[in-house]
C-alpha atoms as a PDB file:
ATOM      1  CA  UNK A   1       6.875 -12.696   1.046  1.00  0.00           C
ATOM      2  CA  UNK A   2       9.021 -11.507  -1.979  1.00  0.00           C
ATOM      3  CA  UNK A   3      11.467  -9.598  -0.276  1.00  0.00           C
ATOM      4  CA  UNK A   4      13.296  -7.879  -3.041  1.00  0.00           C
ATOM      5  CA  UNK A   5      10.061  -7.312  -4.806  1.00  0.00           C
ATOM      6  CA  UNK A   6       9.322  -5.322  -1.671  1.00  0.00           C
ATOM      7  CA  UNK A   7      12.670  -3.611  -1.520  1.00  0.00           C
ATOM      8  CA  UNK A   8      11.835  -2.373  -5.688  1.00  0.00           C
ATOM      9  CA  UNK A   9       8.887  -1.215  -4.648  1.00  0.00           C
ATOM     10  CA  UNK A  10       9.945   0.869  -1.985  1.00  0.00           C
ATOM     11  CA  UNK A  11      13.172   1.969  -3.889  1.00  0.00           C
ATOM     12  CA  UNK A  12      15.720   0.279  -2.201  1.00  0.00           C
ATOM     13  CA  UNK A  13      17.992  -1.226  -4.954  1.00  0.00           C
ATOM     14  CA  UNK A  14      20.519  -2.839  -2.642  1.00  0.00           C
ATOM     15  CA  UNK A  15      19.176  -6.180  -1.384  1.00  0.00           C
ATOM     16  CA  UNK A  16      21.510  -6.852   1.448  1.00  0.00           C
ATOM     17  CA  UNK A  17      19.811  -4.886   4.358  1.00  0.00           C
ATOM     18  CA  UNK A  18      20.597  -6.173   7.611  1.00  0.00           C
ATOM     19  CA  UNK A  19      19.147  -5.286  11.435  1.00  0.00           C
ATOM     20  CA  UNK A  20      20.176  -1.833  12.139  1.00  0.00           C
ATOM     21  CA  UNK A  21      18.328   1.776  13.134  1.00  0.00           C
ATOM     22  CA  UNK A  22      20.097   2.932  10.253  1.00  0.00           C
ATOM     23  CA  UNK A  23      17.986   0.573   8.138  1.00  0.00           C
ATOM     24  CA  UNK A  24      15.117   0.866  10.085  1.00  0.00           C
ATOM     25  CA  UNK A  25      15.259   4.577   9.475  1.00  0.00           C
ATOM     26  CA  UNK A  26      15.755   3.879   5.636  1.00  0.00           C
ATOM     27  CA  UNK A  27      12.829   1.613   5.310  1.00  0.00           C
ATOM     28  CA  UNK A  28      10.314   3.330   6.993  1.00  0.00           C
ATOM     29  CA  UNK A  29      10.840   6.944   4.921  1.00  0.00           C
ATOM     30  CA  UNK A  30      11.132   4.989   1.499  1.00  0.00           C
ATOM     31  CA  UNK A  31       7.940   3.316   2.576  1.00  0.00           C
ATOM     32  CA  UNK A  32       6.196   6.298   3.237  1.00  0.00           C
ATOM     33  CA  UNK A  33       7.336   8.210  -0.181  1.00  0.00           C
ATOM     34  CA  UNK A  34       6.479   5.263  -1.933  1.00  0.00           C
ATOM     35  CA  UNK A  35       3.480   3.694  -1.028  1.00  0.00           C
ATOM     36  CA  UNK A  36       0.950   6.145   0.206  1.00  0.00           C
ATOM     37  CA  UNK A  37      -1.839   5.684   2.743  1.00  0.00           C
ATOM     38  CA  UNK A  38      -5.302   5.048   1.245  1.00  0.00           C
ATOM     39  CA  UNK A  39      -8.858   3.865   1.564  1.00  0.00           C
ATOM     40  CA  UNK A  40     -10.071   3.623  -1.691  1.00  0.00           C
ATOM     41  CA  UNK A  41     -11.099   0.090  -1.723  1.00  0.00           C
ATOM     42  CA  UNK A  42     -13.630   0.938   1.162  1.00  0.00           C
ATOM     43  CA  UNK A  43     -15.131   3.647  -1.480  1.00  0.00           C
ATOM     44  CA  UNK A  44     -14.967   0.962  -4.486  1.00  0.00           C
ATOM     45  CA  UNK A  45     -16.425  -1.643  -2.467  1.00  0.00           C
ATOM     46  CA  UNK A  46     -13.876  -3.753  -2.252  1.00  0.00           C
ATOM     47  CA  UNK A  47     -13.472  -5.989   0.881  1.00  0.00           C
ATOM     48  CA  UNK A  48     -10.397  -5.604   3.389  1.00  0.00           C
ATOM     49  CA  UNK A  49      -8.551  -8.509   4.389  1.00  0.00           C
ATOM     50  CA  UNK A  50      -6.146  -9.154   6.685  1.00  0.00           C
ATOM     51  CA  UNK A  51      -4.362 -11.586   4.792  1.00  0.00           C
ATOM     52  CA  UNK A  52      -0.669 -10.996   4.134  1.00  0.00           C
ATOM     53  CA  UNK A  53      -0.761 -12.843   0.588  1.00  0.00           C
ATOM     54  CA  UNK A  54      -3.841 -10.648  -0.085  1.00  0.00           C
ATOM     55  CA  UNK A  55      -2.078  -7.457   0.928  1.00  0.00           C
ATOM     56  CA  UNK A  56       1.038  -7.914  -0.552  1.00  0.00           C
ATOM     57  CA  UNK A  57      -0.825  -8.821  -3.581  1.00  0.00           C
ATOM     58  CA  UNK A  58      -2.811  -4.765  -3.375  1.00  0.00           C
ATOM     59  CA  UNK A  59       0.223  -3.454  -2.851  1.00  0.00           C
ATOM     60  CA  UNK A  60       3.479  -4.648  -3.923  1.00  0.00           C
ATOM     61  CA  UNK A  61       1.574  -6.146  -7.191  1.00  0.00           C
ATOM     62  CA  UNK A  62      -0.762  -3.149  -7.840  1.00  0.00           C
ATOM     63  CA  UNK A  63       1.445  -0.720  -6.581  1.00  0.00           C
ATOM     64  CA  UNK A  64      -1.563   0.549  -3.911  1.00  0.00           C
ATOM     65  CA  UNK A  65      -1.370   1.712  -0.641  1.00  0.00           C
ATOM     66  CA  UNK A  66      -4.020   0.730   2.388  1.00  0.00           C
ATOM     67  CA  UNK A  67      -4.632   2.006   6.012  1.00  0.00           C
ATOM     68  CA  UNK A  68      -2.784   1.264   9.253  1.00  0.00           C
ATOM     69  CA  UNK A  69      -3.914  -2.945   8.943  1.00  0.00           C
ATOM     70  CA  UNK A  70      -2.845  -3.165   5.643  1.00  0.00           C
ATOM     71  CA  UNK A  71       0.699  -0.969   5.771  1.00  0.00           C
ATOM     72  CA  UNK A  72       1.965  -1.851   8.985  1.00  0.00           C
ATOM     73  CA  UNK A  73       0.988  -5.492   8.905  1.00  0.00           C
ATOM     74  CA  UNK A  74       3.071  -5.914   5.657  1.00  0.00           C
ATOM     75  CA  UNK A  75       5.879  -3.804   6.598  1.00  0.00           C
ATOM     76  CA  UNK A  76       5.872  -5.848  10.302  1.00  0.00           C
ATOM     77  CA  UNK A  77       6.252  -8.761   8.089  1.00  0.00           C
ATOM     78  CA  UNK A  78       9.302  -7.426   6.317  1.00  0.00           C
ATOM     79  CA  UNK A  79      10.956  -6.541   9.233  1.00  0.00           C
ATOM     80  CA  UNK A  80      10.514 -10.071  10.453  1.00  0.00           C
ATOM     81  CA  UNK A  81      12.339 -11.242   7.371  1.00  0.00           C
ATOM     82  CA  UNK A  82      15.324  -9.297   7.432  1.00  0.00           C
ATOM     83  CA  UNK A  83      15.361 -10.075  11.045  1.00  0.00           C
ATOM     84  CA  UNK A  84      14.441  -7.186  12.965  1.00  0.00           C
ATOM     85  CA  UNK A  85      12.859  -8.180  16.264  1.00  0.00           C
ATOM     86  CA  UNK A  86       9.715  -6.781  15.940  1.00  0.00           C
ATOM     87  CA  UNK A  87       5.968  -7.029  17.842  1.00  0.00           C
ATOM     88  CA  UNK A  88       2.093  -5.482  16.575  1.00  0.00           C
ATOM     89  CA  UNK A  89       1.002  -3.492  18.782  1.00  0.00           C
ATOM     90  CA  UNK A  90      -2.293  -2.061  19.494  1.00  0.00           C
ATOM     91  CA  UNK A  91      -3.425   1.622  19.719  1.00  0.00           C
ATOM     92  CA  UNK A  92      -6.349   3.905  19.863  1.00  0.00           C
ATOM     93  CA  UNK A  93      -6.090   6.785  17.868  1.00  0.00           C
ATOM     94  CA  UNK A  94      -7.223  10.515  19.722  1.00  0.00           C
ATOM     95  CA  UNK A  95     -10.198  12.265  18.269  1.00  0.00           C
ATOM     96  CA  UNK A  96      -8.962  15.396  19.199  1.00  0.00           C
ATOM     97  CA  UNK A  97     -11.420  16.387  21.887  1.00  0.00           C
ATOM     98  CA  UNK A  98      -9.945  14.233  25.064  1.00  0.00           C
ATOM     99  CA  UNK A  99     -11.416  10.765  23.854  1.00  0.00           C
ATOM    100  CA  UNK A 100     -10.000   7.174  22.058  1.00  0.00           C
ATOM    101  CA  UNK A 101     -11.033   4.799  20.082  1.00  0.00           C
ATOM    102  CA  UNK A 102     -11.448   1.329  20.980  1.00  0.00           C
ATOM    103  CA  UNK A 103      -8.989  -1.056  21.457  1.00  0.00           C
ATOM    104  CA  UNK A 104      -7.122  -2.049  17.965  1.00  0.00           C
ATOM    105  CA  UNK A 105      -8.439   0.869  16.484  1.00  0.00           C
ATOM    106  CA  UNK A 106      -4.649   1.218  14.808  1.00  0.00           C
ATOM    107  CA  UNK A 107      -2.146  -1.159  14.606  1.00  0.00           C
ATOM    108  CA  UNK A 108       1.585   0.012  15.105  1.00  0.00           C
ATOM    109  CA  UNK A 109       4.892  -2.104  15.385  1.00  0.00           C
ATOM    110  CA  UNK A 110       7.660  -2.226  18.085  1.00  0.00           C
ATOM    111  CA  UNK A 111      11.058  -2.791  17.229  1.00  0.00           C
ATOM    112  CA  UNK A 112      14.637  -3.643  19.280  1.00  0.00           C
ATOM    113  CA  UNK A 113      17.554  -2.861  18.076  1.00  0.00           C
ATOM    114  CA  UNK A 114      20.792  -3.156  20.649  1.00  0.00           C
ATOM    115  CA  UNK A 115      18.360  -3.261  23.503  1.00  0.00           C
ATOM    116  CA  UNK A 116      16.448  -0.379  23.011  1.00  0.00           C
ATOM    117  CA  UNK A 117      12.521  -0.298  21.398  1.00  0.00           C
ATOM    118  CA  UNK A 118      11.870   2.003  18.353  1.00  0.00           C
ATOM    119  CA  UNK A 119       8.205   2.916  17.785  1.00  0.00           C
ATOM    120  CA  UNK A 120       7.565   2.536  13.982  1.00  0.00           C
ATOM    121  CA  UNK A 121       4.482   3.199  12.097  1.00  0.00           C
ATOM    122  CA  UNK A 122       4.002   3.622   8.092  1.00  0.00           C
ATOM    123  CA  UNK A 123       0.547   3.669   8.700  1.00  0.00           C
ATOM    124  CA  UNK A 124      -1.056   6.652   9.911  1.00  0.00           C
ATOM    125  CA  UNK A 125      -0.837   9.127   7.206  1.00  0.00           C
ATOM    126  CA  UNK A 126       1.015  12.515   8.079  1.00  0.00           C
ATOM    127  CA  UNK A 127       2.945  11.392  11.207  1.00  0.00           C
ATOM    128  CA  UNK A 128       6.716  10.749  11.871  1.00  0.00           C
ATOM    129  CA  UNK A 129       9.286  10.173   8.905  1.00  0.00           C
ATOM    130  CA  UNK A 130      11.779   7.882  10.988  1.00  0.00           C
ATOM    131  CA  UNK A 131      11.029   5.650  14.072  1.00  0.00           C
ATOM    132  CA  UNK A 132      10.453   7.281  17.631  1.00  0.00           C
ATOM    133  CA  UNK A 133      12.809   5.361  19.719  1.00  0.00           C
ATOM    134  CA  UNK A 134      10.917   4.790  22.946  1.00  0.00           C
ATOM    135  CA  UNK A 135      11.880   6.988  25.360  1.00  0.00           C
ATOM    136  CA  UNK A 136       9.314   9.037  28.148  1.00  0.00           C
ATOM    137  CA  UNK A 137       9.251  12.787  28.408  1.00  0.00           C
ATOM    138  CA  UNK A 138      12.187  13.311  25.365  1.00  0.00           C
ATOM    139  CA  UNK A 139      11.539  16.071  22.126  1.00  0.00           C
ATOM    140  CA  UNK A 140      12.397  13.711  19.146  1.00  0.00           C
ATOM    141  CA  UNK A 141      12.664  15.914  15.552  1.00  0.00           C
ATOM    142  CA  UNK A 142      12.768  14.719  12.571  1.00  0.00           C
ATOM    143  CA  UNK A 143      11.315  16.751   8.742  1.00  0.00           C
ATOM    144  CA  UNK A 144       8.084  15.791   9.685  1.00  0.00           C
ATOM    145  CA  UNK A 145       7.919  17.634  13.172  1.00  0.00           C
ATOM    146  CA  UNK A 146       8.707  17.332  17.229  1.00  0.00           C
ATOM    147  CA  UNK A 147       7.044  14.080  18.781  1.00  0.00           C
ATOM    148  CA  UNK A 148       7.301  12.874  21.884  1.00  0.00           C
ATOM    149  CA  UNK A 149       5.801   9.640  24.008  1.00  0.00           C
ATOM    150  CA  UNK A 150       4.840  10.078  27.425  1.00  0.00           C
ATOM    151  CA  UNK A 151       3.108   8.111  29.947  1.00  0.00           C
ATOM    152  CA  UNK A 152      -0.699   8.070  29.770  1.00  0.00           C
ATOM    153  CA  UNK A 153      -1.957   6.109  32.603  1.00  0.00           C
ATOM    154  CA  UNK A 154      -1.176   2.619  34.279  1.00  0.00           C
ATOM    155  CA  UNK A 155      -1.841   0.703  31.101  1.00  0.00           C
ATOM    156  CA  UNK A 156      -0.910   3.270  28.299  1.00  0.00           C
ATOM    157  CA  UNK A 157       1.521   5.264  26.657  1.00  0.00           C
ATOM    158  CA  UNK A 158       0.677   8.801  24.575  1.00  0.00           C
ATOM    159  CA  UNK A 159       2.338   9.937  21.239  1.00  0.00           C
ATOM    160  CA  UNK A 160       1.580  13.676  20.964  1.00  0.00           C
ATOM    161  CA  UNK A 161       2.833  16.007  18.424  1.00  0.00           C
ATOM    162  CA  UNK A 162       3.992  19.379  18.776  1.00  0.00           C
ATOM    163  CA  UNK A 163       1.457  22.548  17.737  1.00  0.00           C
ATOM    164  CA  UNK A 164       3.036  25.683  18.206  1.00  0.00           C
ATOM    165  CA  UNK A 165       3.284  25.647  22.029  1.00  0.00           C
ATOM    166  CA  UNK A 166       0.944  23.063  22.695  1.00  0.00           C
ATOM    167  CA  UNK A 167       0.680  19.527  22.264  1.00  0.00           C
ATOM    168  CA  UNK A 168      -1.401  17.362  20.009  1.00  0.00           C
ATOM    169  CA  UNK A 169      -2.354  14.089  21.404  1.00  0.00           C
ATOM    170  CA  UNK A 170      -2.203  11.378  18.210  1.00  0.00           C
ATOM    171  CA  UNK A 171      -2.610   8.410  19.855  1.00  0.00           C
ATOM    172  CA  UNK A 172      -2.523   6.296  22.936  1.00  0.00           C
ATOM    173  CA  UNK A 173      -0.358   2.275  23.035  1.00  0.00           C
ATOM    174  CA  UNK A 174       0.074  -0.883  25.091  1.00  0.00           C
ATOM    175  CA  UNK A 175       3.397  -2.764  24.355  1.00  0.00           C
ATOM    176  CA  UNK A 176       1.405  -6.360  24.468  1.00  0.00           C
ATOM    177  CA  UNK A 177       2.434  -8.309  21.452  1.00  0.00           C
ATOM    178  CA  UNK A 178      -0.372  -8.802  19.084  1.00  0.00           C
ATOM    179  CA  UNK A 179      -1.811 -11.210  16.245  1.00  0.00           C
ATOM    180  CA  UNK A 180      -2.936  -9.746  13.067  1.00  0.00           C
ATOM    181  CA  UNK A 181      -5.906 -11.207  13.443  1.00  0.00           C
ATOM    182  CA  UNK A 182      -6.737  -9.566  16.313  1.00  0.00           C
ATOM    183  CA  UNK A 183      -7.205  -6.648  14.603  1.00  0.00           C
ATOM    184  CA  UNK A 184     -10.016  -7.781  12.060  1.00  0.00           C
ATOM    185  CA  UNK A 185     -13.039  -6.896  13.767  1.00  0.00           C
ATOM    186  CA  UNK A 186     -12.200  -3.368  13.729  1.00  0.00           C
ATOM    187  CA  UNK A 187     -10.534  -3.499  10.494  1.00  0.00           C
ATOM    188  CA  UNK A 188     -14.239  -4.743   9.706  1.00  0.00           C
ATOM    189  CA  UNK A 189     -15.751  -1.966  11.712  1.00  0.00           C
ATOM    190  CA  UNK A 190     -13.131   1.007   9.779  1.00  0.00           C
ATOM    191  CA  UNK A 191     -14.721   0.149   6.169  1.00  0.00           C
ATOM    192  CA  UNK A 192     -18.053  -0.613   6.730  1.00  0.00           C
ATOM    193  CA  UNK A 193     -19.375   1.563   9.692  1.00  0.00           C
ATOM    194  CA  UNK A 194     -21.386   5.214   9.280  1.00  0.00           C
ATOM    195  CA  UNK A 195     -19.304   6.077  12.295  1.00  0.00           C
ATOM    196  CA  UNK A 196     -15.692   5.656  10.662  1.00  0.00           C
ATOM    197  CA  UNK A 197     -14.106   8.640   9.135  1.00  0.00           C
ATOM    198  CA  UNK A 198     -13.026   5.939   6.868  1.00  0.00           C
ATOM    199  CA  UNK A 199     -16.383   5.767   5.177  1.00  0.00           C
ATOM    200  CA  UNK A 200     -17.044   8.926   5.309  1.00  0.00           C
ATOM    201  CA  UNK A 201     -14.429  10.274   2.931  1.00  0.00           C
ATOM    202  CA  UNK A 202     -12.260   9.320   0.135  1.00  0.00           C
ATOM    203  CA  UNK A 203      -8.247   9.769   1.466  1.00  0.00           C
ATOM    204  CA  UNK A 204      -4.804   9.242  -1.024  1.00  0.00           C
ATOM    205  CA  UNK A 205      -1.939  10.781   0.789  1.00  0.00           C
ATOM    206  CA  UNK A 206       2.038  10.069  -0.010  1.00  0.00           C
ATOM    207  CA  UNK A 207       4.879  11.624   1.507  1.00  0.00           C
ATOM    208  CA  UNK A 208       7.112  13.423  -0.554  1.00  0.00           C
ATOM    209  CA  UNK A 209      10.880  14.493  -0.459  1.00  0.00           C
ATOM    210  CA  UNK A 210      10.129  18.157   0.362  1.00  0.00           C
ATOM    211  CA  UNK A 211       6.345  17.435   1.821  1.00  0.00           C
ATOM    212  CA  UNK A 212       3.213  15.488   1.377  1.00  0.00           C
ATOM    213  CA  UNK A 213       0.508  15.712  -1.577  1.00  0.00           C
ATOM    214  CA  UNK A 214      -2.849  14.615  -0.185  1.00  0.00           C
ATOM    215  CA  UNK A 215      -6.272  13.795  -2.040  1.00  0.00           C
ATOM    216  CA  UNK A 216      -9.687  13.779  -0.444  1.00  0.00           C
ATOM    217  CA  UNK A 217     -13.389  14.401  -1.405  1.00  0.00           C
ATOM    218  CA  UNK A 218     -13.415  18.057  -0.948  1.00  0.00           C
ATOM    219  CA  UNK A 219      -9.619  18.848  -1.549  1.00  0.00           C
ATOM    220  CA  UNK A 220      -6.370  18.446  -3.286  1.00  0.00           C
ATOM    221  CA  UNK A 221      -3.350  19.831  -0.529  1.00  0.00           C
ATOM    222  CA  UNK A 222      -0.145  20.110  -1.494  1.00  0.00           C
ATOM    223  CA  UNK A 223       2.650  21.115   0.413  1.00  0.00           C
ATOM    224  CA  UNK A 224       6.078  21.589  -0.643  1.00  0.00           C
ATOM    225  CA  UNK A 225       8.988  23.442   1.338  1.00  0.00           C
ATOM    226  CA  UNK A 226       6.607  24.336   4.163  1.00  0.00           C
ATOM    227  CA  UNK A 227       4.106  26.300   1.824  1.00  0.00           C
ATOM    228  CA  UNK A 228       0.677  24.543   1.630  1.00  0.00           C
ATOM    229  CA  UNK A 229      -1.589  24.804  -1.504  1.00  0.00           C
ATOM    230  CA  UNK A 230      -5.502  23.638  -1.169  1.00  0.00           C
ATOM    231  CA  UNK A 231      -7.777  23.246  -4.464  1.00  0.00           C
ATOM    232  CA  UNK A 232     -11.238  22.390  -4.450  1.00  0.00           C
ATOM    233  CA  UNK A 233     -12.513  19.502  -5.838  1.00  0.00           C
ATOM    234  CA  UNK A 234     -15.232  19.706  -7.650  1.00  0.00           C
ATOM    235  CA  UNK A 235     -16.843  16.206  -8.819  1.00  0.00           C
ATOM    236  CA  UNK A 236     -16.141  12.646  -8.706  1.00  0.00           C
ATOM    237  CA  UNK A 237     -14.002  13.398 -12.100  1.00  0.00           C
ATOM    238  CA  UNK A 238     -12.335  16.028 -10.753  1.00  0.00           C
ATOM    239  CA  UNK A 239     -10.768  13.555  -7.825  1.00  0.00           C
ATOM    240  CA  UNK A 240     -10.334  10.797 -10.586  1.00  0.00           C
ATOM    241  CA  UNK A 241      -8.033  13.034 -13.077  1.00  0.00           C
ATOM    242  CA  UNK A 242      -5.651  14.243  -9.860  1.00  0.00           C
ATOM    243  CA  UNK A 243      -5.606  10.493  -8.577  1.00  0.00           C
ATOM    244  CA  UNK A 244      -4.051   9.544 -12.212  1.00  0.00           C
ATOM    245  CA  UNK A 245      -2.147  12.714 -12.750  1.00  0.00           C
ATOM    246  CA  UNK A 246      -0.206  13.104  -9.477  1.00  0.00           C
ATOM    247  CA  UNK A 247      -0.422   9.574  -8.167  1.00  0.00           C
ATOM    248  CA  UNK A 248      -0.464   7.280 -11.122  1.00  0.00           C
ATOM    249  CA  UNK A 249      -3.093   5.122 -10.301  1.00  0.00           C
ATOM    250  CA  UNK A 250      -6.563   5.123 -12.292  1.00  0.00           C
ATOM    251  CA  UNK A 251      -9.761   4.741 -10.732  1.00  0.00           C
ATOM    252  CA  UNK A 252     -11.007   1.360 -10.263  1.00  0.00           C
ATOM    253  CA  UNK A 253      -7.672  -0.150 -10.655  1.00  0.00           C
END
């Protein structure tokens, strides 16, 4: 991997970055205000890989973005080279309604710093801006909201995220180490099933410094000091002239 080629295209000008939650919390909010998550290659019928040369090609060489595989793979294989001591994990991400998915349904990354685990993750769209160090039962703030991990059962661990009084289940964890490769068959499943949201509807989302600006079939949101604005979207050339405009990237590219 081209390490400073990452570092440009995250924003990071100084190449000396060494092991550190300061650093950790520096490279997971530039990632996440620069390279946005995406599925648009499932919707231009373009095959998913997990192959790091093939991913770092998509998106440190076309400036793109990807889903959980695709972000967090690369950016586990970053924190490898700078030296963070880092694991994949597997998780199964809530449907809202009391249920999971299956096993590697997302992939997320553990990392220790001073003997203590940090749960990172630059892969699941609107979440946490810095790492949640890994703690049970604790409120943990950052811009993006109040998180906390608690104990699900015997064999997992719960992220939930704070609604109003109540709280939002995102997804359920094990802390077994993990191969990339474990992950293809539902990486497979994700772009080619009837049954994944990820076929069922085009997504472009990038955090911003003061919010998040997120494309879909239906609906350009933007939010922006806490105020959200929703427009309609019309027709396929509708989504195509906002996916230039406000993310730079042309359809098809």
């Amino acid at each position: 991997m081209n390490k400073e080629k990452y570092f440009s295209r995250i924003g990071i000008e100084k190449t000396d970055i060494a092991p550190s939650l300061e650093n950790l919390k520096l490279l997971q909010k530039q990632h996440l205000l620069h390279v946005p998550f995406e599925n648009l290659n499932i919707h231009w019928k373009r095959a998913i890989v997990l192959d790091t040369k093939a991913i770092s090609q998509k998106i440190l060489e076309e400036n793109r973005g990807g889903f959980c595989y695709e972000l967090n793979g690369l950016f586990f294989k970053l924190l490898e080279e700078i030296g963070f001591r880092s694991k994949m994990i597997s998780a199964r991400v809530s449907d809202g309604k009391g249920e999971f998915g299956a096993e590697f349904d997302h992939l997320g990354i553990l990392t220790e710093i001073d003997g203590e685990e940090y749960l990172v993750d630059v892969g699941f769209g609107s979440y946490t801006a810095e790492p949640l160090k890994f703690v049970l039962d604790a409120e943990q703030k950052d811009e993006n909201g109040v998180f906390l991990i608690r104990k699900f059962d015997e064999n997992y661990f719960e992220v939930v995220t704070k609604d109003g009084d109540e709280w939002k289940s995102e997804y359920i964890f094990t802390t077994l180490p993990r191969d990339l490769a474990e992950f293809a068959e539902m990486c497979y499943y994700h772009q080619t099933s009837p049954e994944s949201h990820f076929t069922r509807n085009k997504i472009f989302s990038l955090m911003t410094k003061d919010g998040r600006k997120t494309l879909t079939d239906s609906k350009f949101i933007e939010t922006k000091g806490g105020q959200k604005n929703e427009r309609l979207i019309n027709s396929v050339e509708e989504f195509n002239r906002i996916l230039e405009r406000e993310f730079g990237l042309k359809p098809g590219i």
